[in-house]
PDB file of N, CA and C in Angstrom:
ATOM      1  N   UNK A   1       0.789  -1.200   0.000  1.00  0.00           N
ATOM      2  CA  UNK A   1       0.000   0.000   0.000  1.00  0.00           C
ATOM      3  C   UNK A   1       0.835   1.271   0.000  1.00  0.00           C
ATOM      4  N   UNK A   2       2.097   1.099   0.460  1.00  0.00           N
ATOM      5  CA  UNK A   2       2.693   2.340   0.352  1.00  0.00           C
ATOM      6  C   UNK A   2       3.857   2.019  -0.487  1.00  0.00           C
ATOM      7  N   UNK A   3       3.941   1.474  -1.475  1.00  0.00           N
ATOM      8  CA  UNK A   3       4.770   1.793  -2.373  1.00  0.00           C
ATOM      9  C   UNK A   3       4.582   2.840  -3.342  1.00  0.00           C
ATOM     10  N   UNK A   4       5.887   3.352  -3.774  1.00  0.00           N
ATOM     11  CA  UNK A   4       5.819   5.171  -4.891  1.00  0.00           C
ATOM     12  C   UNK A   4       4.907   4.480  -5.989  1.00  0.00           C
ATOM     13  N   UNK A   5       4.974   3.153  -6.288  1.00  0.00           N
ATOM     14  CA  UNK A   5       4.578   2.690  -7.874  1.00  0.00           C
ATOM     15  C   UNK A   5       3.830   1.991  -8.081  1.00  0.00           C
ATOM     16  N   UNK A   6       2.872   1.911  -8.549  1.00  0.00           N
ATOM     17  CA  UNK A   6       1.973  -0.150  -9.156  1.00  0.00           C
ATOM     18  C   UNK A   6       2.531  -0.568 -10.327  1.00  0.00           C
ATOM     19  N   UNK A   7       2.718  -1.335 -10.843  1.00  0.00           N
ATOM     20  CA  UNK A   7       3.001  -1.870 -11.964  1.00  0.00           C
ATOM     21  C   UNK A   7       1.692  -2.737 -12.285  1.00  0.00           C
ATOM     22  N   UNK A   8       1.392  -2.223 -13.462  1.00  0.00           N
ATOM     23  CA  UNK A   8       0.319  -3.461 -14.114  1.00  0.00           C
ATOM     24  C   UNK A   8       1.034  -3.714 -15.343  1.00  0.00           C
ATOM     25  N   UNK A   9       1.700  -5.427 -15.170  1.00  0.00           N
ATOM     26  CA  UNK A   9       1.647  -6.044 -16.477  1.00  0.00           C
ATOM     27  C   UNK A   9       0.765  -6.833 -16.551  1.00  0.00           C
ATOM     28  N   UNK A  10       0.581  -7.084 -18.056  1.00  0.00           N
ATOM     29  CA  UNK A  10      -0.423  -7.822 -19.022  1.00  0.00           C
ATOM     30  C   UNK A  10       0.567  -8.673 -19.469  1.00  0.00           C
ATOM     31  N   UNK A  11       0.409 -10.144 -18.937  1.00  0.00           N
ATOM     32  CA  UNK A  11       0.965 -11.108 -19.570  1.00  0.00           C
ATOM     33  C   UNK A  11       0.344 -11.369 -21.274  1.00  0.00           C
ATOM     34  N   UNK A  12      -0.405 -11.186 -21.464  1.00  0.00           N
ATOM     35  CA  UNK A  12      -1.066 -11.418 -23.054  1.00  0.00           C
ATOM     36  C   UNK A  12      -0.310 -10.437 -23.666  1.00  0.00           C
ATOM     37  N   UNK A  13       0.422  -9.541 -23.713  1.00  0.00           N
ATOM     38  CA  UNK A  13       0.831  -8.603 -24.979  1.00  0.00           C
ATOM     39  C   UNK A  13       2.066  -8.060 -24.221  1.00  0.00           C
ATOM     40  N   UNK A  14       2.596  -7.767 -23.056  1.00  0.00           N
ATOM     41  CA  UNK A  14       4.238  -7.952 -22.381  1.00  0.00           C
ATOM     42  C   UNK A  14       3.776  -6.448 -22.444  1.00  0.00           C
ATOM     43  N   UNK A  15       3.030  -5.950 -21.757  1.00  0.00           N
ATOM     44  CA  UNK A  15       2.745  -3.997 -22.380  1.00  0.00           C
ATOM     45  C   UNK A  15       2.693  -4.251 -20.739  1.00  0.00           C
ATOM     46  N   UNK A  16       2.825  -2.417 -19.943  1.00  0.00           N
ATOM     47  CA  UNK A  16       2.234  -2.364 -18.651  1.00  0.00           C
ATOM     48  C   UNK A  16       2.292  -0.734 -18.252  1.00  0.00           C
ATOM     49  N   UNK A  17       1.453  -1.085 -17.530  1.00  0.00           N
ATOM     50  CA  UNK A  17       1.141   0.396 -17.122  1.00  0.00           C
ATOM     51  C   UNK A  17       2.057   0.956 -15.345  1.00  0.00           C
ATOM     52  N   UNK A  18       2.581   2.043 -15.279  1.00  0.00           N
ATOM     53  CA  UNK A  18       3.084   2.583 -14.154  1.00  0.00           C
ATOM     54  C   UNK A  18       1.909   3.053 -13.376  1.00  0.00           C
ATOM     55  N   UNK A  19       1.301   3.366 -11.965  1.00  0.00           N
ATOM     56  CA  UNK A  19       0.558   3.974 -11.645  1.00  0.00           C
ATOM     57  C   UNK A  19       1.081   4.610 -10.323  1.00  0.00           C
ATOM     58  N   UNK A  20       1.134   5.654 -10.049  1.00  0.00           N
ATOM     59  CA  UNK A  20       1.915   6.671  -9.126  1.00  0.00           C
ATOM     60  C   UNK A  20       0.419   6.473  -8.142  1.00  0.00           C
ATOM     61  N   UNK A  21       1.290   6.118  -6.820  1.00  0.00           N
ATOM     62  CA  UNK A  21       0.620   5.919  -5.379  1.00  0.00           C
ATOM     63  C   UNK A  21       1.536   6.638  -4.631  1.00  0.00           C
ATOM     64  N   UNK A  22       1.774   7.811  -4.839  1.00  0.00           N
ATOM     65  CA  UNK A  22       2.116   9.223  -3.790  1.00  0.00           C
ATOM     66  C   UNK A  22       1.091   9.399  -3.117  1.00  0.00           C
ATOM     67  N   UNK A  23       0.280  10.230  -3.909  1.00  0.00           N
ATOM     68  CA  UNK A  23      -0.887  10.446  -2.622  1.00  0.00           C
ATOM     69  C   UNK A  23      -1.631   8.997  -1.606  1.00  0.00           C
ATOM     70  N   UNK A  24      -1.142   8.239  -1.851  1.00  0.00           N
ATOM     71  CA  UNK A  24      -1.642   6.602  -1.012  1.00  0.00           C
ATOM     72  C   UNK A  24      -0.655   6.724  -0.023  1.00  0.00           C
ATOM     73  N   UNK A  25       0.408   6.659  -0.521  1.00  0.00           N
ATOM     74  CA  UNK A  25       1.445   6.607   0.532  1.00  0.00           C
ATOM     75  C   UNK A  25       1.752   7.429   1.799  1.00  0.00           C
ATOM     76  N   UNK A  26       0.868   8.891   1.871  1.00  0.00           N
ATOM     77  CA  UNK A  26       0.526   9.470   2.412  1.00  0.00           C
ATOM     78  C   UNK A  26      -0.110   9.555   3.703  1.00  0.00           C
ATOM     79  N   UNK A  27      -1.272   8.472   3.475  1.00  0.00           N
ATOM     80  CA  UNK A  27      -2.400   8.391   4.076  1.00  0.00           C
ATOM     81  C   UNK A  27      -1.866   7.867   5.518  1.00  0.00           C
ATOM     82  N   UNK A  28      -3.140   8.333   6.016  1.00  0.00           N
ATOM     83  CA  UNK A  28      -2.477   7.891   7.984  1.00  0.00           C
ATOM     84  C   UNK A  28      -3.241   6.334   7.893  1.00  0.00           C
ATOM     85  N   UNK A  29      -4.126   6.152   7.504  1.00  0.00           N
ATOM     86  CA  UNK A  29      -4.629   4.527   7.875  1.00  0.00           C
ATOM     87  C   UNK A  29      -4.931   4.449   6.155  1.00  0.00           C
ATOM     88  N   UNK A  30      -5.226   2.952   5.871  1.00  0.00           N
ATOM     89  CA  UNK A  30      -6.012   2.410   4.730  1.00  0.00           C
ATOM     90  C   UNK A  30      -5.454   2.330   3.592  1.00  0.00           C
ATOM     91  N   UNK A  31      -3.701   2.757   3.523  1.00  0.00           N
ATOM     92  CA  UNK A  31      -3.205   2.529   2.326  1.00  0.00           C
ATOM     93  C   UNK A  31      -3.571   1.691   1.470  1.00  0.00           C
ATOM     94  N   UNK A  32      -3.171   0.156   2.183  1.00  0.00           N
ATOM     95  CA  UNK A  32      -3.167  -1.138   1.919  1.00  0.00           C
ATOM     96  C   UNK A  32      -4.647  -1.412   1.141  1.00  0.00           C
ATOM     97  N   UNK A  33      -5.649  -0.946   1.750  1.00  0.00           N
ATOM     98  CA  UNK A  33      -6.906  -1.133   1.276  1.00  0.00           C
ATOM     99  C   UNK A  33      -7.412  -0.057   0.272  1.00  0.00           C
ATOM    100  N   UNK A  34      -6.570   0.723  -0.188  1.00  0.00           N
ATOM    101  CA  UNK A  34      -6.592   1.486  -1.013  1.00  0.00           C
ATOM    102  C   UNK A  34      -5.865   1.343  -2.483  1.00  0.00           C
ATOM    103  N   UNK A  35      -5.008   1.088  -1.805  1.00  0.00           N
ATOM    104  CA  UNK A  35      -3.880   0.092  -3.127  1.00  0.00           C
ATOM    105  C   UNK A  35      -4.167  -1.037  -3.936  1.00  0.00           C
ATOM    106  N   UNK A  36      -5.499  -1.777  -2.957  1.00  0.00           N
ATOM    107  CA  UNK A  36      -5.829  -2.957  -3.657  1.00  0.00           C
ATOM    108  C   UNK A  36      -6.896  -2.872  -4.284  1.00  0.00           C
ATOM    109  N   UNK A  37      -8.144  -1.686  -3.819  1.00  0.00           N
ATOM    110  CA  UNK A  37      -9.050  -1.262  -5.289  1.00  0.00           C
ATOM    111  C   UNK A  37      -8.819  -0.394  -6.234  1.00  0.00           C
ATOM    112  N   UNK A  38      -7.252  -0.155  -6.539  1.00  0.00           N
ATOM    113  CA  UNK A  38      -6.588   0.622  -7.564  1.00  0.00           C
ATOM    114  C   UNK A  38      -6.281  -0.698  -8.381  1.00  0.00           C
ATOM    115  N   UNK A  39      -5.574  -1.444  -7.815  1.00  0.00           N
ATOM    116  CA  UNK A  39      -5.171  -2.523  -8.293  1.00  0.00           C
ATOM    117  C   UNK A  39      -6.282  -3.551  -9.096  1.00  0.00           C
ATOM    118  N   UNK A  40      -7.500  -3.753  -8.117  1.00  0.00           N
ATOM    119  CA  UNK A  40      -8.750  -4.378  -8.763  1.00  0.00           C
ATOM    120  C   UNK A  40      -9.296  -3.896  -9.870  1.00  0.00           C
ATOM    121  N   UNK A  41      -9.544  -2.264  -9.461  1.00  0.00           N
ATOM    122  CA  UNK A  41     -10.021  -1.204 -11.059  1.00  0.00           C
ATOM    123  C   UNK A  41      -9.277  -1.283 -11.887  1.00  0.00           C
ATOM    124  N   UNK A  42      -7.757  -1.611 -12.123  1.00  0.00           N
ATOM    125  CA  UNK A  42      -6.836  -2.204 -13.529  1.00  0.00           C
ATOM    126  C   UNK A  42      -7.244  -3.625 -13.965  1.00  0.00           C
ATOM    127  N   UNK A  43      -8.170  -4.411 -13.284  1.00  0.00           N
ATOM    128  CA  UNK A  43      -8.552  -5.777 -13.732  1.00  0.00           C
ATOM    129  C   UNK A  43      -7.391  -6.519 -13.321  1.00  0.00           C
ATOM    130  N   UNK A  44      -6.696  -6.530 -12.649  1.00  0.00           N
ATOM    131  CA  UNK A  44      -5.529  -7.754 -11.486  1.00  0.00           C
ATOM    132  C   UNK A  44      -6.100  -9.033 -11.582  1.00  0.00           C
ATOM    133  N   UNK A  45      -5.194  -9.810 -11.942  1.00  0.00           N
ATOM    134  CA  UNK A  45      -5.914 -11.117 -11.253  1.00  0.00           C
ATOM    135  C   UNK A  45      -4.554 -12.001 -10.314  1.00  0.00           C
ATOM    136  N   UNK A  46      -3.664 -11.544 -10.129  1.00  0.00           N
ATOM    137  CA  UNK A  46      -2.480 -11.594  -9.392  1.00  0.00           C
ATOM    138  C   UNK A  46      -2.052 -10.010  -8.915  1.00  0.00           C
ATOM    139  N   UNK A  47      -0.964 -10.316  -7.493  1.00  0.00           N
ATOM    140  CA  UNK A  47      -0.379  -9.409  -6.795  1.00  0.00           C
ATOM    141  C   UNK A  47       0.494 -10.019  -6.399  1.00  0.00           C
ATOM    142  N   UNK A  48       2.045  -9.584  -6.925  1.00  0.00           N
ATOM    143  CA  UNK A  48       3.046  -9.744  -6.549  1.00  0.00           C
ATOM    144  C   UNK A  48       3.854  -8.895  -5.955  1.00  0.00           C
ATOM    145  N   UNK A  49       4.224  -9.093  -4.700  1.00  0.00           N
ATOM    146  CA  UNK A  49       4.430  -8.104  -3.689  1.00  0.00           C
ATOM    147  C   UNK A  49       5.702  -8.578  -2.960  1.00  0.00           C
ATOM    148  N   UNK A  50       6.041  -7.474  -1.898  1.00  0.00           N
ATOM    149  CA  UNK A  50       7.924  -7.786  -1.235  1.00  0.00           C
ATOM    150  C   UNK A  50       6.008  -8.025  -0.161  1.00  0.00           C
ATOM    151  N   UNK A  51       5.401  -7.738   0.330  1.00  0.00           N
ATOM    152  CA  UNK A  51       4.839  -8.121   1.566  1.00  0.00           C
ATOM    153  C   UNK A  51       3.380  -7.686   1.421  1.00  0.00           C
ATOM    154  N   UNK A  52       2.371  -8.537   1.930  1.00  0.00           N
ATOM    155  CA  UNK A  52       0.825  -7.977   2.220  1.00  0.00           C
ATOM    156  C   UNK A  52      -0.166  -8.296   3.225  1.00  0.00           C
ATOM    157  N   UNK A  53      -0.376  -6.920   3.769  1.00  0.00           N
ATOM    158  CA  UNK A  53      -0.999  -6.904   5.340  1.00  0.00           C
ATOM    159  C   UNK A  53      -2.565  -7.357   4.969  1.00  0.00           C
ATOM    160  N   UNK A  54      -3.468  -7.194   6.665  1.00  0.00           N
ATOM    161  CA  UNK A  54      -4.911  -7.936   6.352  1.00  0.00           C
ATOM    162  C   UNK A  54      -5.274  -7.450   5.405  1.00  0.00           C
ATOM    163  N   UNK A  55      -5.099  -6.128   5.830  1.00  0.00           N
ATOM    164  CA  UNK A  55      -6.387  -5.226   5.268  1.00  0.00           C
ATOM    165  C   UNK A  55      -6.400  -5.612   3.776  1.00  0.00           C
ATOM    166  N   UNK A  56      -5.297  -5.272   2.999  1.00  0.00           N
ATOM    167  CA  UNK A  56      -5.044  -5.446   1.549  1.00  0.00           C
ATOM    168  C   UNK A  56      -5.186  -6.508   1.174  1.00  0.00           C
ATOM    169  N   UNK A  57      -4.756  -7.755   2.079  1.00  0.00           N
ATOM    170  CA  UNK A  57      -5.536  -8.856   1.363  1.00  0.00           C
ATOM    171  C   UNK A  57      -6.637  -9.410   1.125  1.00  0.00           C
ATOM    172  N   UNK A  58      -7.286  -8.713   2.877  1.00  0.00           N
ATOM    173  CA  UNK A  58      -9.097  -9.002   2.090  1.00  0.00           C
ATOM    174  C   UNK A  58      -9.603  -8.578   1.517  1.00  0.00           C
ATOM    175  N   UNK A  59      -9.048  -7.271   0.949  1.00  0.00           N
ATOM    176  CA  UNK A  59      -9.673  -6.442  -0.217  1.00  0.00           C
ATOM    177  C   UNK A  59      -9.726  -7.200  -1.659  1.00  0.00           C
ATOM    178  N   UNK A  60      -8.357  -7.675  -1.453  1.00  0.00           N
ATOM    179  CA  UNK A  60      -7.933  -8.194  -2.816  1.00  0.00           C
ATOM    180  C   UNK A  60      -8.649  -9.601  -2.961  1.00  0.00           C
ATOM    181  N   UNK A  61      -8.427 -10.057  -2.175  1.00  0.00           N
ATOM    182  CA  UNK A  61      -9.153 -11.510  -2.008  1.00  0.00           C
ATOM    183  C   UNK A  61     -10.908 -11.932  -2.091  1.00  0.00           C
ATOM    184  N   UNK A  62     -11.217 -10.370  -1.646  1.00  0.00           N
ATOM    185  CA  UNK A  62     -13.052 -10.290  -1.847  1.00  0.00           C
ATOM    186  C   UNK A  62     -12.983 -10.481  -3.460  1.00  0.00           C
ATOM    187  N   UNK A  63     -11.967  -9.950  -3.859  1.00  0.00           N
ATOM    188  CA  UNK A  63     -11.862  -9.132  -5.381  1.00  0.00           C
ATOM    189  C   UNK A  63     -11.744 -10.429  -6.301  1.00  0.00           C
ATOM    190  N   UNK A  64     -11.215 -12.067  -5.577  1.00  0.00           N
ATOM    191  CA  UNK A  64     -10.841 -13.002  -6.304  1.00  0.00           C
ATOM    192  C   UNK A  64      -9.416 -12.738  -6.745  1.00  0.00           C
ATOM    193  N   UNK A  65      -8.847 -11.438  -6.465  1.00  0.00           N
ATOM    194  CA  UNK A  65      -7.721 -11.324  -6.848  1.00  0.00           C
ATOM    195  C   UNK A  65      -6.358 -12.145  -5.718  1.00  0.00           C
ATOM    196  N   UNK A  66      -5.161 -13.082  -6.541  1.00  0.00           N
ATOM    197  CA  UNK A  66      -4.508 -13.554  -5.753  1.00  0.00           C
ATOM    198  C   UNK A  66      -3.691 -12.943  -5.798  1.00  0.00           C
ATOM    199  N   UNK A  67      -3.062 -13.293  -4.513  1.00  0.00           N
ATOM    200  CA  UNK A  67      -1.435 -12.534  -3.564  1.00  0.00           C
ATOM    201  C   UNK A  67      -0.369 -13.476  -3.317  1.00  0.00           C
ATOM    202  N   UNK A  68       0.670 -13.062  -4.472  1.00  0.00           N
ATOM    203  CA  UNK A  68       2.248 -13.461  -3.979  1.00  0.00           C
ATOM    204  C   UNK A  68       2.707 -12.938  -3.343  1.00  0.00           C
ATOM    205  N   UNK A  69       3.819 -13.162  -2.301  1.00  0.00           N
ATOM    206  CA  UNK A  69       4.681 -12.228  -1.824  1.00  0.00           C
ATOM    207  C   UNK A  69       5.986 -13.002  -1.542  1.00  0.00           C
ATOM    208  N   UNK A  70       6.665 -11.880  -0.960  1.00  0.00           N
ATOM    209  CA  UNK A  70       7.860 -12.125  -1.132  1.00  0.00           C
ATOM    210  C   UNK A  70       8.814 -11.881  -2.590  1.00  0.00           C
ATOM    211  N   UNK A  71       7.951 -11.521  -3.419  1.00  0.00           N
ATOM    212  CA  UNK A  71       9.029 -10.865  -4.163  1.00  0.00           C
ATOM    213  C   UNK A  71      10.075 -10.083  -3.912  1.00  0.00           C
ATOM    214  N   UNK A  72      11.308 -10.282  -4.431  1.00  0.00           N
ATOM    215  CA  UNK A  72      12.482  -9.352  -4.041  1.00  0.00           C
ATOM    216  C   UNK A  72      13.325  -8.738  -5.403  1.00  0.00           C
ATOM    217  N   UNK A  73      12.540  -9.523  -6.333  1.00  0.00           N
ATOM    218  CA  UNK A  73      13.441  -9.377  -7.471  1.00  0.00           C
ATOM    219  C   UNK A  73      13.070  -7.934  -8.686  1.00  0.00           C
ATOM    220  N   UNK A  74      13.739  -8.152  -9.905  1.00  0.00           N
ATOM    221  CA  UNK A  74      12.967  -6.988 -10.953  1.00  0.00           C
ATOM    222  C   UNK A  74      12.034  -7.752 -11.468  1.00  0.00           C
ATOM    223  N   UNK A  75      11.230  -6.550 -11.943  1.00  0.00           N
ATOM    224  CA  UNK A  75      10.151  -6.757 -12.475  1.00  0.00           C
ATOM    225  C   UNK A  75      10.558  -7.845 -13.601  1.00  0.00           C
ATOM    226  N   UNK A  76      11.106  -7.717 -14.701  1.00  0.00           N
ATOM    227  CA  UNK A  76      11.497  -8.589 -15.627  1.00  0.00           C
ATOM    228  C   UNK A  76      11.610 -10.372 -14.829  1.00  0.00           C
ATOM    229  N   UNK A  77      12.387 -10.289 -13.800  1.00  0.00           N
ATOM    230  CA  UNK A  77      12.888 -11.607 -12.912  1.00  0.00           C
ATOM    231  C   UNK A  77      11.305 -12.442 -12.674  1.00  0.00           C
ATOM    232  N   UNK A  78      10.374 -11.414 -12.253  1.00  0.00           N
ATOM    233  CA  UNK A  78       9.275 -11.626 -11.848  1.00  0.00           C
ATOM    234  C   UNK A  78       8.710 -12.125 -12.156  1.00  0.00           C
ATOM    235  N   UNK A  79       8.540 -11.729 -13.550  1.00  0.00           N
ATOM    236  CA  UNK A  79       7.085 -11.937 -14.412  1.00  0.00           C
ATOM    237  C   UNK A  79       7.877 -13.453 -15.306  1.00  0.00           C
ATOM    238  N   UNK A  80       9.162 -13.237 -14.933  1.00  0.00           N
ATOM    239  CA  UNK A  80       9.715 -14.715 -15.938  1.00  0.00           C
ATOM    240  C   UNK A  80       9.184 -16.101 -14.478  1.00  0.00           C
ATOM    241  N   UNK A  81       9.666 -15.390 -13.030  1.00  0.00           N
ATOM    242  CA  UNK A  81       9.381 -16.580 -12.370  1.00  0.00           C
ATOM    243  C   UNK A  81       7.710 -16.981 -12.442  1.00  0.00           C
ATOM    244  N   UNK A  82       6.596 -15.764 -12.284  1.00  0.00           N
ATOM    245  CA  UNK A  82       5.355 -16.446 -12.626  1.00  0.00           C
ATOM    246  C   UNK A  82       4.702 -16.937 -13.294  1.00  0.00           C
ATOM    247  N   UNK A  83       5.778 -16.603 -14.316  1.00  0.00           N
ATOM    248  CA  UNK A  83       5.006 -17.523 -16.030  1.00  0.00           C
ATOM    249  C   UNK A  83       5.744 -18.892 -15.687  1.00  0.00           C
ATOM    250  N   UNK A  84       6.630 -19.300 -14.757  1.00  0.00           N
ATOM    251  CA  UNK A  84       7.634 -20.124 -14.825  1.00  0.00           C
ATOM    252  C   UNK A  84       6.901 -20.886 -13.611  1.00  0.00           C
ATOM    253  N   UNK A  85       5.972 -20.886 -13.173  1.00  0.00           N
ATOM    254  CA  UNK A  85       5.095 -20.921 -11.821  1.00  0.00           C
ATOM    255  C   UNK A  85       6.109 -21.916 -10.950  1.00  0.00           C
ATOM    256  N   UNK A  86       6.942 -20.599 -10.601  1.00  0.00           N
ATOM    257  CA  UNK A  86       7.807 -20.208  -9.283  1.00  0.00           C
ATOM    258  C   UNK A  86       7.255 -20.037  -7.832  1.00  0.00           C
ATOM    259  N   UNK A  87       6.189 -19.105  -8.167  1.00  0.00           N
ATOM    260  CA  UNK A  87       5.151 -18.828  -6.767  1.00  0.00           C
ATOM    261  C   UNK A  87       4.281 -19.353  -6.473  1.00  0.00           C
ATOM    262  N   UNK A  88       3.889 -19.458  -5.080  1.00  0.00           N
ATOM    263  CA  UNK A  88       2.779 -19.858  -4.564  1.00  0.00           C
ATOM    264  C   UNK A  88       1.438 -18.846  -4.246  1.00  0.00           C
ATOM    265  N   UNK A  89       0.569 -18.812  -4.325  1.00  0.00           N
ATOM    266  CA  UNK A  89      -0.184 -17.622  -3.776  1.00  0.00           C
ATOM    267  C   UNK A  89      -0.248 -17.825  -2.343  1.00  0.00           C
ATOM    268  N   UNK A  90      -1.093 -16.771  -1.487  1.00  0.00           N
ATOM    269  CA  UNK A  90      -1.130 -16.569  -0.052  1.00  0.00           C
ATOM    270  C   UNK A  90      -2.369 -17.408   0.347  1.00  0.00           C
ATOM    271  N   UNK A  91      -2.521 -17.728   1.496  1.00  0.00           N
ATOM    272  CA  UNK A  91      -3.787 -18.393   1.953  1.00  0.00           C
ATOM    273  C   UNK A  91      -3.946 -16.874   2.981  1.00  0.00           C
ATOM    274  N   UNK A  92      -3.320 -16.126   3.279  1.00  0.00           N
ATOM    275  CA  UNK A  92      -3.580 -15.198   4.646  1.00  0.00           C
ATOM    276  C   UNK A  92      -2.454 -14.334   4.252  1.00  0.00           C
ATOM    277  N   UNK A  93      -2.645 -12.863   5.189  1.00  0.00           N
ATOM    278  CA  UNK A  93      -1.605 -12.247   4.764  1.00  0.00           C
ATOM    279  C   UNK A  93      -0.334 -12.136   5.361  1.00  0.00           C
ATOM    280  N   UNK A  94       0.935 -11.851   5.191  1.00  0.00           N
ATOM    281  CA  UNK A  94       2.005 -12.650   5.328  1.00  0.00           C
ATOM    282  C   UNK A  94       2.888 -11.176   6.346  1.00  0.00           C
ATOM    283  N   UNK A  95       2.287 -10.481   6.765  1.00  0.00           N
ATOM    284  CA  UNK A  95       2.601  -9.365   7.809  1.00  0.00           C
ATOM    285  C   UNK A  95       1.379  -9.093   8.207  1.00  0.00           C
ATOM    286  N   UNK A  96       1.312  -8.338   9.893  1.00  0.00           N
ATOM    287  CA  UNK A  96      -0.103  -7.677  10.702  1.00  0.00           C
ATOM    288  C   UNK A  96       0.088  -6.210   9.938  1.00  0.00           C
ATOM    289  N   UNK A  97      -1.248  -5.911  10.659  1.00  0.00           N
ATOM    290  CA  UNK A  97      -1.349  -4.016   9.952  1.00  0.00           C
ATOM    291  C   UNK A  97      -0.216  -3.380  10.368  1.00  0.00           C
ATOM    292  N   UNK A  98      -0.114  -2.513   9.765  1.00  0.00           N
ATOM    293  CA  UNK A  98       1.006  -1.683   9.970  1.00  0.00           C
ATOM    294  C   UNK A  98       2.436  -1.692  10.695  1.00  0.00           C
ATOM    295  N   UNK A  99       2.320  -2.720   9.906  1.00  0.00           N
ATOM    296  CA  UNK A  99       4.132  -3.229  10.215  1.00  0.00           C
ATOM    297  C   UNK A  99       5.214  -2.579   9.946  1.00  0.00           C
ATOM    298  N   UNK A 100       4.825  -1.299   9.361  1.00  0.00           N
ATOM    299  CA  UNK A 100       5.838  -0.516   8.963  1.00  0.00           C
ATOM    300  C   UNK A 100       6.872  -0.708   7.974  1.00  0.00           C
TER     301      UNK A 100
END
């Protein structure tokens, strides 16, 4: 929720969009749950993440949308390990709120 960036790639055509989450990152509560109906309104059907708290995952998860985490790598590394089905998705989210 408080990352500067979203990345939406489209595995069907290798195209993606940047989306600036400054003003998210901001926020005193609800990033996380804010980040993830930005993420839903791009049509997501994965989230690959360094980490994801409740809030954002039940957002995402109402949404049908699934959550990797633990990513550490580039984007390029990424999208080769999930086409390469490297990851697992989350059953729960993998930090408490505001873990900082």
């Amino acid at each position: 929720g408080r990352a500067k960036y979203h990345l939406i790639y489209n595995l069907d055509n290798d195209e993606f969009e940047v989306i600036d989450n400054e003003e998210n990152m901001k926020r005193m509560g609800g990033a996380g749950i804010q980040a993830a109906e930005n993420v839903v309104a791009k049509g997501a059907e994965f989230v690959l993440t360094g980490h994801c708290g409740p809030n954002a995952f039940k957002a995402l998860d109402g949404h049908g949308v699934k959550v990797i985490s633990g990513v550490q790598s580039t984007v390029g590394e990424a999208v080769d390990d999930f086409r390469n089905g490297k990851f697992e998705t989350l059953d729960k989210p993998d930090v408490e709120g505001h873990w900082g």
